[in-house]
Protein backbone atom coordinates (compact mmCIF):
# COMPACT_ATOMS: atom_id res chain seq x y z
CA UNK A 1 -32.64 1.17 -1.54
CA UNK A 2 -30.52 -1.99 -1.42
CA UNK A 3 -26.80 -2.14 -2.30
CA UNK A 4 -27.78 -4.19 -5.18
CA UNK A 5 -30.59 -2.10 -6.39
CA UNK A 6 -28.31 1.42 -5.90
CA UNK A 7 -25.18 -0.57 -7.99
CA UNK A 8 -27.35 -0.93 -10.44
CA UNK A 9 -28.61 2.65 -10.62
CA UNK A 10 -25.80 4.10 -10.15
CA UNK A 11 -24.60 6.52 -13.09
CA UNK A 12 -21.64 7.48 -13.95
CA UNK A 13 -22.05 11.61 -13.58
CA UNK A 14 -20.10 13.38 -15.82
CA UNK A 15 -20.40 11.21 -18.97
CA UNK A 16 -16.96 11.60 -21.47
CA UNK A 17 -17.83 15.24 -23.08
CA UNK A 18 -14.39 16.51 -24.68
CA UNK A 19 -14.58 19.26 -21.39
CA UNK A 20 -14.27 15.76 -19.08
CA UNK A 21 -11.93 14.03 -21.03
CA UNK A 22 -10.05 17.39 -21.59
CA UNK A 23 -9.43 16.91 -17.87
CA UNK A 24 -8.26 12.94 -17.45
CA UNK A 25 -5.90 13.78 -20.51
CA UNK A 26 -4.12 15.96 -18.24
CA UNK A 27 -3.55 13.05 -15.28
CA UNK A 28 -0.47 11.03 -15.17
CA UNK A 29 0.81 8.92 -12.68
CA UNK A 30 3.30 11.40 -11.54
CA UNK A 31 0.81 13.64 -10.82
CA UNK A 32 -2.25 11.22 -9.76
CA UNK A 33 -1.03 8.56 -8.71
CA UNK A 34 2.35 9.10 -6.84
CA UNK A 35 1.25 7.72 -3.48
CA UNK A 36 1.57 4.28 -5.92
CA UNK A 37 4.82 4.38 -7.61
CA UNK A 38 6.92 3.14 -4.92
CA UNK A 39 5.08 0.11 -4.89
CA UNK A 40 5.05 -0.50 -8.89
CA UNK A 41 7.90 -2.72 -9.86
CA UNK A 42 9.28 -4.25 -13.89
CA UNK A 43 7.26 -7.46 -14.12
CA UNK A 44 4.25 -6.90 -12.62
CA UNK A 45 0.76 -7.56 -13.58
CA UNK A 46 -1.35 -4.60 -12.85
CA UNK A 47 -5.61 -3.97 -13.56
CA UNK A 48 -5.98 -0.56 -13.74
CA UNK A 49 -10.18 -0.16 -13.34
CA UNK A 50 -11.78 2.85 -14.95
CA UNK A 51 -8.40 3.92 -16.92
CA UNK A 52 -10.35 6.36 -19.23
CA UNK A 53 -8.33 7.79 -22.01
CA UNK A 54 -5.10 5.85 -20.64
CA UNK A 55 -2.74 8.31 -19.37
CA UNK A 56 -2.37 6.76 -16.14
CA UNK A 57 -2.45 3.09 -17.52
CA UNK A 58 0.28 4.69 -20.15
CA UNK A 59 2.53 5.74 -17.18
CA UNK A 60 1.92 2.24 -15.41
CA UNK A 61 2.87 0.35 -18.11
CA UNK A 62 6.40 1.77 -18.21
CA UNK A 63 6.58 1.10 -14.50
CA UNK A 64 6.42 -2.35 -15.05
CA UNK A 65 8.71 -2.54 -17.99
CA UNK A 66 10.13 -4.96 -19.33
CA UNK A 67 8.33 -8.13 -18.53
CA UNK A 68 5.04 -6.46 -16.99
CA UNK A 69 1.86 -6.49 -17.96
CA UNK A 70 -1.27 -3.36 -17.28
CA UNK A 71 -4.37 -4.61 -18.20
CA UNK A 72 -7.01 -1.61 -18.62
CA UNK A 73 -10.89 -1.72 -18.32
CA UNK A 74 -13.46 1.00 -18.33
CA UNK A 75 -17.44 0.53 -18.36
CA UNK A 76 -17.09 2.61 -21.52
CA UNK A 77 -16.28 0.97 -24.92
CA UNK A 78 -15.86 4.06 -26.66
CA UNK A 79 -13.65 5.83 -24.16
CA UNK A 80 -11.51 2.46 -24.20
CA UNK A 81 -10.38 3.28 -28.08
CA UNK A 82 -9.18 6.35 -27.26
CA UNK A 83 -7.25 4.45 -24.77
CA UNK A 84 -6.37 2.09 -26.91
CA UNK A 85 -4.66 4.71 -29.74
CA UNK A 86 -2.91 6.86 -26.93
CA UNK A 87 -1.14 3.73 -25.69
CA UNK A 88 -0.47 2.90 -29.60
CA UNK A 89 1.03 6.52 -29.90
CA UNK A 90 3.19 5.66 -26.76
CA UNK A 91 4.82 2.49 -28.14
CA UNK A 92 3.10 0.49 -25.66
CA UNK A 93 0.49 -1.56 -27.07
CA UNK A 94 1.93 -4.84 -26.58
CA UNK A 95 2.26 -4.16 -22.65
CA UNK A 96 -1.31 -3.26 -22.35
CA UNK A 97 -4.64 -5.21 -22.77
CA UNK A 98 -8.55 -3.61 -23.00
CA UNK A 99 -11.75 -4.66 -21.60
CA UNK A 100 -14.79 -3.29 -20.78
CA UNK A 101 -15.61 -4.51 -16.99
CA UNK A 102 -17.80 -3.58 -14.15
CA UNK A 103 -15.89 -3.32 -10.77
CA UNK A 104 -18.48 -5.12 -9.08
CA UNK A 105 -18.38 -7.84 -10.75
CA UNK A 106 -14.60 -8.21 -12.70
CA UNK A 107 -14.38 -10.77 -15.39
CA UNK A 108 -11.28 -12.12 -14.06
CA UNK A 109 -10.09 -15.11 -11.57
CA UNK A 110 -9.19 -14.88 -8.18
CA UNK A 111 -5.44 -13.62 -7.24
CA UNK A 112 -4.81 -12.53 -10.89
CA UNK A 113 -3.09 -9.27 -10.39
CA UNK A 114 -0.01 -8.06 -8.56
CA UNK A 115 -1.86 -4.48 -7.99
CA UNK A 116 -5.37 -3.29 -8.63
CA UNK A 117 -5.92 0.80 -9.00
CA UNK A 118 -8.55 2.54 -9.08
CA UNK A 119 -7.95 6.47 -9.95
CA UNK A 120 -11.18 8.61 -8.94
CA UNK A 121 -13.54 5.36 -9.43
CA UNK A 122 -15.55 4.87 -6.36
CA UNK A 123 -17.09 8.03 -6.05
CA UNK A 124 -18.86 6.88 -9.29
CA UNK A 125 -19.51 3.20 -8.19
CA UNK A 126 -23.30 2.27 -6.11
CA UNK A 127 -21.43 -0.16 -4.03
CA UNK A 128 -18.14 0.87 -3.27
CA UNK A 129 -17.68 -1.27 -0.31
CA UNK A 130 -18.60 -4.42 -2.85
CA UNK A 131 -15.97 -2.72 -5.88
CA UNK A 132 -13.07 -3.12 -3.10
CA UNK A 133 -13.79 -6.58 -1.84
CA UNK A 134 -13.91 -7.39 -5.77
CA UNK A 135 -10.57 -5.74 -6.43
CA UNK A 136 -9.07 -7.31 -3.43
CA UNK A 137 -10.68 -11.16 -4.73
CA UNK A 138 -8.43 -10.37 -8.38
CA UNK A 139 -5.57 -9.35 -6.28
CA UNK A 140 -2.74 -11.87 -5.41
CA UNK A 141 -2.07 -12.48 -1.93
CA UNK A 142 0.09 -9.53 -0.43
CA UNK A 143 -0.35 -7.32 -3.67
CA UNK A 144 -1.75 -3.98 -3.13
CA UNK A 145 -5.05 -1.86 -3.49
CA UNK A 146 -4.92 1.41 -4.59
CA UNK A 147 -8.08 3.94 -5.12
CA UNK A 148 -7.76 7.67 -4.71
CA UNK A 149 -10.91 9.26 -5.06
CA UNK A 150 -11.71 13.26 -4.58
CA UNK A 151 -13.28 15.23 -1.92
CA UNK A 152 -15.63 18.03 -3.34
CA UNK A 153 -16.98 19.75 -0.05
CA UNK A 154 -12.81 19.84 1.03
CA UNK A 155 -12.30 21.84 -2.44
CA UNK A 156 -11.40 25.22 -1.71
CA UNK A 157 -10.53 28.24 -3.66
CA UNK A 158 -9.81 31.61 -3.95
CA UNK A 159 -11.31 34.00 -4.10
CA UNK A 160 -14.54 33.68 -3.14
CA UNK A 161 -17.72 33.39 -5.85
CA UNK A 162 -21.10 33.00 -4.92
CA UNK A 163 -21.67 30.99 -8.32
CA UNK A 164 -18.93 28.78 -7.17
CA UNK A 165 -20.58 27.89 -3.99
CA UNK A 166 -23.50 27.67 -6.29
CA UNK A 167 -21.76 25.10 -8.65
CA UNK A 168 -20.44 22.73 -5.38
CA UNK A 169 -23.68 22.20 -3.89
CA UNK A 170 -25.57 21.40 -7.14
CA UNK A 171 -22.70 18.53 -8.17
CA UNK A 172 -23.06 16.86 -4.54
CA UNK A 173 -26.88 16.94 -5.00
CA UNK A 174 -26.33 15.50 -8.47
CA UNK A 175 -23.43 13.09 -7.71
CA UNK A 176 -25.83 11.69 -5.08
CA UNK A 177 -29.00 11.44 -7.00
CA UNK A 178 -26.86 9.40 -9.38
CA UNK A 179 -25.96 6.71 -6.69
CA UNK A 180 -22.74 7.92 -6.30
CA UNK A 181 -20.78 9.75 -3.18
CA UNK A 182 -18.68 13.17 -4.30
CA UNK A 183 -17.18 13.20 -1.08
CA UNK A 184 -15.70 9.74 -1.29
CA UNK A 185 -11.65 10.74 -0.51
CA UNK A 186 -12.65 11.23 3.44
CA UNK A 187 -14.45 7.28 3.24
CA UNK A 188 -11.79 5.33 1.55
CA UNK A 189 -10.06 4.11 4.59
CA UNK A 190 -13.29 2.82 6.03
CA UNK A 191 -14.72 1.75 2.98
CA UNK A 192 -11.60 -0.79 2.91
CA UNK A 193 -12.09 -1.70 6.50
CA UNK A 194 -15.30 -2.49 5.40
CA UNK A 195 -14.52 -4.53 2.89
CA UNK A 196 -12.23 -6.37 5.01
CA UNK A 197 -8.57 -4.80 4.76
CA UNK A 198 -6.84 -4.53 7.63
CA UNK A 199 -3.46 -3.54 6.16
CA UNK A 200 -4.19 -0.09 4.98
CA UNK A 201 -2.37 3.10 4.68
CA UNK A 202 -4.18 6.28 4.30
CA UNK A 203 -2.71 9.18 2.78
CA UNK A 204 -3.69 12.56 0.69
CA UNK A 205 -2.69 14.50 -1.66
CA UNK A 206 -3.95 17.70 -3.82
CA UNK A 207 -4.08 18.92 -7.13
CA UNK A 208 -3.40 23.18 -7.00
CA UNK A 209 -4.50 25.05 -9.46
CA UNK A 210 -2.65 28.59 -9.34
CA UNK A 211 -1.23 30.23 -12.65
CA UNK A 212 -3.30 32.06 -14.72
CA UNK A 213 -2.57 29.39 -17.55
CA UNK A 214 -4.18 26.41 -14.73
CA UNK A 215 -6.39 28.48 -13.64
CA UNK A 216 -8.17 29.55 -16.49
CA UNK A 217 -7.96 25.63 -17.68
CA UNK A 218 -9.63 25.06 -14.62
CA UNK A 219 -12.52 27.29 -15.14
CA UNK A 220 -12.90 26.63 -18.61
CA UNK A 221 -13.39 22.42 -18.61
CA UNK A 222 -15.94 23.37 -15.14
CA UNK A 223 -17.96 25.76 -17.54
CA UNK A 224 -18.07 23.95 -20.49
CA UNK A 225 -19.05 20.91 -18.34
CA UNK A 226 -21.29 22.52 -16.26
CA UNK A 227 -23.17 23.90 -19.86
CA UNK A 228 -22.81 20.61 -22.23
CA UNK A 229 -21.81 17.68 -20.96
CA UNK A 230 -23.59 14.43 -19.58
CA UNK A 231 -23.85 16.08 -16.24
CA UNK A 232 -25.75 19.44 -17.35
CA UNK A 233 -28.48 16.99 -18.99
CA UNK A 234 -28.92 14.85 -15.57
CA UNK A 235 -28.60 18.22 -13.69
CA UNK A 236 -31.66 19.00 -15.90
CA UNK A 237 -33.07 16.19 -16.52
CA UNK A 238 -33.73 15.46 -12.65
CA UNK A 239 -34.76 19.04 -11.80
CA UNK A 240 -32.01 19.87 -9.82
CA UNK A 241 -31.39 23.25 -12.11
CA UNK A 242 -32.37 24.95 -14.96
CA UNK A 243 -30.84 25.75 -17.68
CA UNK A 244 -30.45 29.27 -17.08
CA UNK A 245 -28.76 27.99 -13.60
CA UNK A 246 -26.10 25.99 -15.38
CA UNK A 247 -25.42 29.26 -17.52
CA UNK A 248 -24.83 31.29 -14.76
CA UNK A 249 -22.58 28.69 -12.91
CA UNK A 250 -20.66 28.35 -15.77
CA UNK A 251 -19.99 32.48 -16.22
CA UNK A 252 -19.44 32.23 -12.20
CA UNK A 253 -16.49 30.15 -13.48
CA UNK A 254 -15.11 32.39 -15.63
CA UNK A 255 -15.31 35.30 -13.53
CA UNK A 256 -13.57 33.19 -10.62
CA UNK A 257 -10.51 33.01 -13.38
CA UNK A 258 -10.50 35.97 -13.99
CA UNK A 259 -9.41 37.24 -11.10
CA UNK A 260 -5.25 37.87 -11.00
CA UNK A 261 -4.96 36.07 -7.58
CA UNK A 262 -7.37 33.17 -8.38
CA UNK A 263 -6.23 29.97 -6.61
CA UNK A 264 -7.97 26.15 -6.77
CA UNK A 265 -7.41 22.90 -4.96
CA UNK A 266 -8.56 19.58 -5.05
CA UNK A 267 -8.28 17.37 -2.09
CA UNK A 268 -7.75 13.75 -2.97
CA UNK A 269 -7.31 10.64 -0.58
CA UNK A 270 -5.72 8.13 -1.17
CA UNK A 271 -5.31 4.12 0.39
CA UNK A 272 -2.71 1.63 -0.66
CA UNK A 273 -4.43 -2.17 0.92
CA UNK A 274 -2.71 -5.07 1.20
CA UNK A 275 -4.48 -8.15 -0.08
C-alpha cells in the first residue's frame, strides 16, 4: 500500500465514545504537554491539530495571553463544539478559532504559525512522515514542532493480568489494521528526520496511574471502551475479536483495579522541531 492510499485509509481508532472523551477531558497542558510550555510565549500564534474537546488548546490559549492567538482543528466537527463550549465556559472564546482540517493537507498558508502541536495525533495519521512536513510548511521560520504521541507495547503495569496482556496485543493489531502505528512515541524523532528536521529534541515523559481513585478511572474508561466504543465495533467488525473477547478484556480491567497495589503507566515521547 502507498502512503497516499494508507492516508486515506487510515481511521481514526477509538472514535469519541463518552469513555474516550472521558479520557482527553482529563489532559491539560500541565500534564500533557509540559515538555512545550517553556517555549509558549503572550503573543503567539499557535495551531493546535487534533485538539479534541479543548483542554489542551484551553491551557494554550492562556499561554499566549494577551495578544495571542490558538487556532484549533480536529477532523471531527462534532467533537469541535464541544471544544468550542469548553473554551466559551473558560472565557476564552475570542483567543481561539475552530476548523475542521486534515494534517496532511492543512488549509492554511505557508509560515502561518509561531508553533504547531500535535498531542497524541500521529499514531492516528496514515502518513505521519507527510503530517510533519505539513506542520513544519504552516510553521514560521524558527517556530517550533511539537507532537507527543504514546507508546503502547512500553505501557506497563502492575500487577500482572493475563486479560491485560490480552487487551495490548488486540489494540496494536487493531491500531494497525486501521493504518495507524500504536507504538508511535519510540518513531517521532525519526519520523521528523524524515520529514526533514534537523533541529530536534527528543524527550519523554509518562502519565502514572497509582491511587485507587486513578486507578480505578483507568480501568473503567479501558472497559467501557474496550465494550462500546468505535474501537469495540472495528475490533469486531474486522474479526480481530469477538464479542465475548471484548467482555472478558473489559472484566480483566476491572479485576486489574481491583487489586490494592494496582499501578499503570503510559510512556509518551515527545519532540520539540525547529522549523
Amino acid at each position: 500500500m502507498s502512503a497516499e492510499e494508507n492516508r486515506e485509509t487510515a481511521v481514526y481508532t477509538h472514535g469519541h465514545h463518552e469513555s474516550v472523551l472521558r479520557s482527553h477531558r482529563w489532559r491539560t497542558a500541565a500534564n500533557s504537554a509540559a515538555y512545550l510550555i517553556g517555549e509558549v510565549r503572550p503573543g503567539m500564534e499557535v495551531l493546535d491539530v487534533g485538539c479534541g474537546p479543548g483542554t489542551i488548546t484551553a491551557d494554550l490559549a492562556e499561554l499566549v495571553a494577551p495578544g495571542g492567538r490558538v487556532t484549533a482543528v480536529d477532523a471531527a466537527g462534532d467533537v469541535l463544539e464541544q471544544a468550542a463550549r469548553y473554551v466559551q465556559e473558560r472565557g476564552l472564546a475570542d483567543a481561539v478559532t475552530f476548523a475542521t482540517a486534515d494534517v496532511h493537507a492543512l488549509d492554511f498558508p505557508d509560515d502561518s504559525f509561531d508553533v504547531v502541536h500535535a498531542h497524541q495525533v500521529l499514531q492516528h495519521v496514515g502518513d505521519p512522515v507527510r503530517a510533519l512536513r505539513e506542520m513544519r510548511r504552516v510553521c514560521r521560520p524558527g517556530g517550533i514542532v511539537a507532537a507527543r504521541d504514546a507508546d503502547y507495547a512500553a505501557m506497563t503495569w502492575y500487577p500482572a493480568e493475563p486479560g491485560l496482556d490480552e487487551w495490548l496485543g488486540l489494540y496494536r493489531r487493531v491500531a494497525r489494521a486501521n493504518g495507524g502505528e500504536p507504538d508511535a512515541g519510540r518513531r517521532l524523532l525519526s519520523w521528523a528526520r524524515e520529514a526533514g528536521f534537523t533541529e530536534v529534541a527528543s524527550s519523554a515523559t509518562a502519565w502514572c496511574y497509582a491511587t485507587r481513585e486513578e486507578t480505578a478511572w483507568w480501568s473503567s474508561l479501558w472497559a467501557d471502551r474496550t465494550t462500546a466504543s468505535a474501537y469495540a465495533s472495528l475490533a469486531t467488525a474486522s474479526g480481530h475479536a469477538s464479542r465475548e473477547d471484548l467482555i472478558a478484556i473489559g472484566e480483566a480491567w476491572h479485576r486489574w483495579a481491583a487489586a490494592p497495589d494496582a499501578w499503570f503507566s503510559v510512556l509518551n515521547g515527545e519532540i520539540l522541531a525547529r522549523a
